[in-house]
Protein backbone atom coordinates (compact mmCIF):
# COMPACT_ATOMS: atom_id res chain seq x y z
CA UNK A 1 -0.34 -12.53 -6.83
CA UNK A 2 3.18 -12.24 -8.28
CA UNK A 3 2.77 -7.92 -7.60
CA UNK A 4 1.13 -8.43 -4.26
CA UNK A 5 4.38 -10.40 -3.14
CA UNK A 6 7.13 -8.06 -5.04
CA UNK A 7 5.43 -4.85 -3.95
CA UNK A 8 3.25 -4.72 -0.82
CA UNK A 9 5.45 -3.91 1.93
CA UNK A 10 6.33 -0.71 -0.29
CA UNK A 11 2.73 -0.05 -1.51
CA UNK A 12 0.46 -1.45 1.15
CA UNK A 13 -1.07 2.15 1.98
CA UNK A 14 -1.10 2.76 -2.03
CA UNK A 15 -3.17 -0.56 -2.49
CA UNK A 16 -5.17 -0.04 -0.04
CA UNK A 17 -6.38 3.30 -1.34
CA UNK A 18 -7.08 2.43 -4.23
CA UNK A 19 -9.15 -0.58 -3.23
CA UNK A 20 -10.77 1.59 -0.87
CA UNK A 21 -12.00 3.59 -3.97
CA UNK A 22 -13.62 0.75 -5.90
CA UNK A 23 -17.68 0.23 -5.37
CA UNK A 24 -17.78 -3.65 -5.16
CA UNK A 25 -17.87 -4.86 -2.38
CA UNK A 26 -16.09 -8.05 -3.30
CA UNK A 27 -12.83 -6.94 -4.49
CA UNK A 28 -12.16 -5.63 -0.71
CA UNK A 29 -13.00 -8.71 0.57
CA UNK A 30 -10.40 -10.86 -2.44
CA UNK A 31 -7.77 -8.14 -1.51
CA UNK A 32 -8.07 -8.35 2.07
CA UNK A 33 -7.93 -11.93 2.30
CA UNK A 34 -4.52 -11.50 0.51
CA UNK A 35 -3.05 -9.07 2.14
CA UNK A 36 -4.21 -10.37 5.67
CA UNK A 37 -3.83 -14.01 5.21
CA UNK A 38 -1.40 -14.45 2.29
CA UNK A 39 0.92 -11.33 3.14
CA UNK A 40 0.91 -11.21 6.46
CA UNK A 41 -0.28 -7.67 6.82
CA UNK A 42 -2.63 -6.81 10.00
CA UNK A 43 -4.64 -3.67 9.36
CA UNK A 44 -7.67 -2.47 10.48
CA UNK A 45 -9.08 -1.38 7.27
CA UNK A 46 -9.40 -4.99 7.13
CA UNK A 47 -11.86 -5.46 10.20
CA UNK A 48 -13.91 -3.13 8.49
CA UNK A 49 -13.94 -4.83 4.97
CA UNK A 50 -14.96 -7.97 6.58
CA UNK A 51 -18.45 -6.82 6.93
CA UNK A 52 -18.58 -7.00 2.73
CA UNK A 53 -17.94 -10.55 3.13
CA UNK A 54 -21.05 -13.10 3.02
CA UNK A 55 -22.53 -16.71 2.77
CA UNK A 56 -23.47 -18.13 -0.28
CA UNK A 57 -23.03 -18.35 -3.91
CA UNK A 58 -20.01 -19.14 -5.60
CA UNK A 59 -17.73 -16.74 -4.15
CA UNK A 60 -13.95 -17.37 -5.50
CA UNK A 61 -10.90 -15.47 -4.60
CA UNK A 62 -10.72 -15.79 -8.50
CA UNK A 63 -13.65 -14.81 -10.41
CA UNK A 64 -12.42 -16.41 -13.55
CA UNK A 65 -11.32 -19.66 -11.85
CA UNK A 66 -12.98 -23.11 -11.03
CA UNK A 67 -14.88 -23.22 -7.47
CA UNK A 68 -13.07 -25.63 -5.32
CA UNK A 69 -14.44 -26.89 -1.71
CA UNK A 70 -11.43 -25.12 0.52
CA UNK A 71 -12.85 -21.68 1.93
CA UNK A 72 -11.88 -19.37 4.03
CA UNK A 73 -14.58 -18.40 6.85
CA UNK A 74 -13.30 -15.26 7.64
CA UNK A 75 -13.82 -14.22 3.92
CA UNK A 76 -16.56 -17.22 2.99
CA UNK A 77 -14.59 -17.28 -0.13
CA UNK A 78 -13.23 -20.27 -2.12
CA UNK A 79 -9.75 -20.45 -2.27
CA UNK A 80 -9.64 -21.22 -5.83
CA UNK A 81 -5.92 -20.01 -6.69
């Protein structure tokens, strides 16, 4: 979180290459949830990386983190952080 907020205005289009690169579906979804909702940032790569989002499981804006029962339902991820 601590890069995301020192360096997105300067890097947004560099992050969001990049992320646009990676196969799993679910690290567009944790990134666009910060960028949109943490950030600030309105894009529309981010309309089209809501599709990857979905119901069900135990899907945390942290992998490595505790589930907690806040979610976003844009994202349907807990916002474990």
């Amino acid at each position: 979180m601590d890069v995301f907020e020192e360096h997105d205005a300067a890097y947004l289009q560099l992050i969001l290459n990049e992320i646009s690169l990676h196969e799993v579906k679910i690290d567009k979804v944790r990134a666009a949830y910060i960028l949109e909702k943490r950030m600030d940032f309105k894009e529309a790569t981010f309309d089209n990386w809501v599709e990857f989002a979905q119901r069900g499981g135990s899907r945390k804006l942290d992998a490595s983190a505790e589930y907690v029962p806040k979610w976003s339902e844009r994202w349907c991820l807990s916002l474990n952080l």
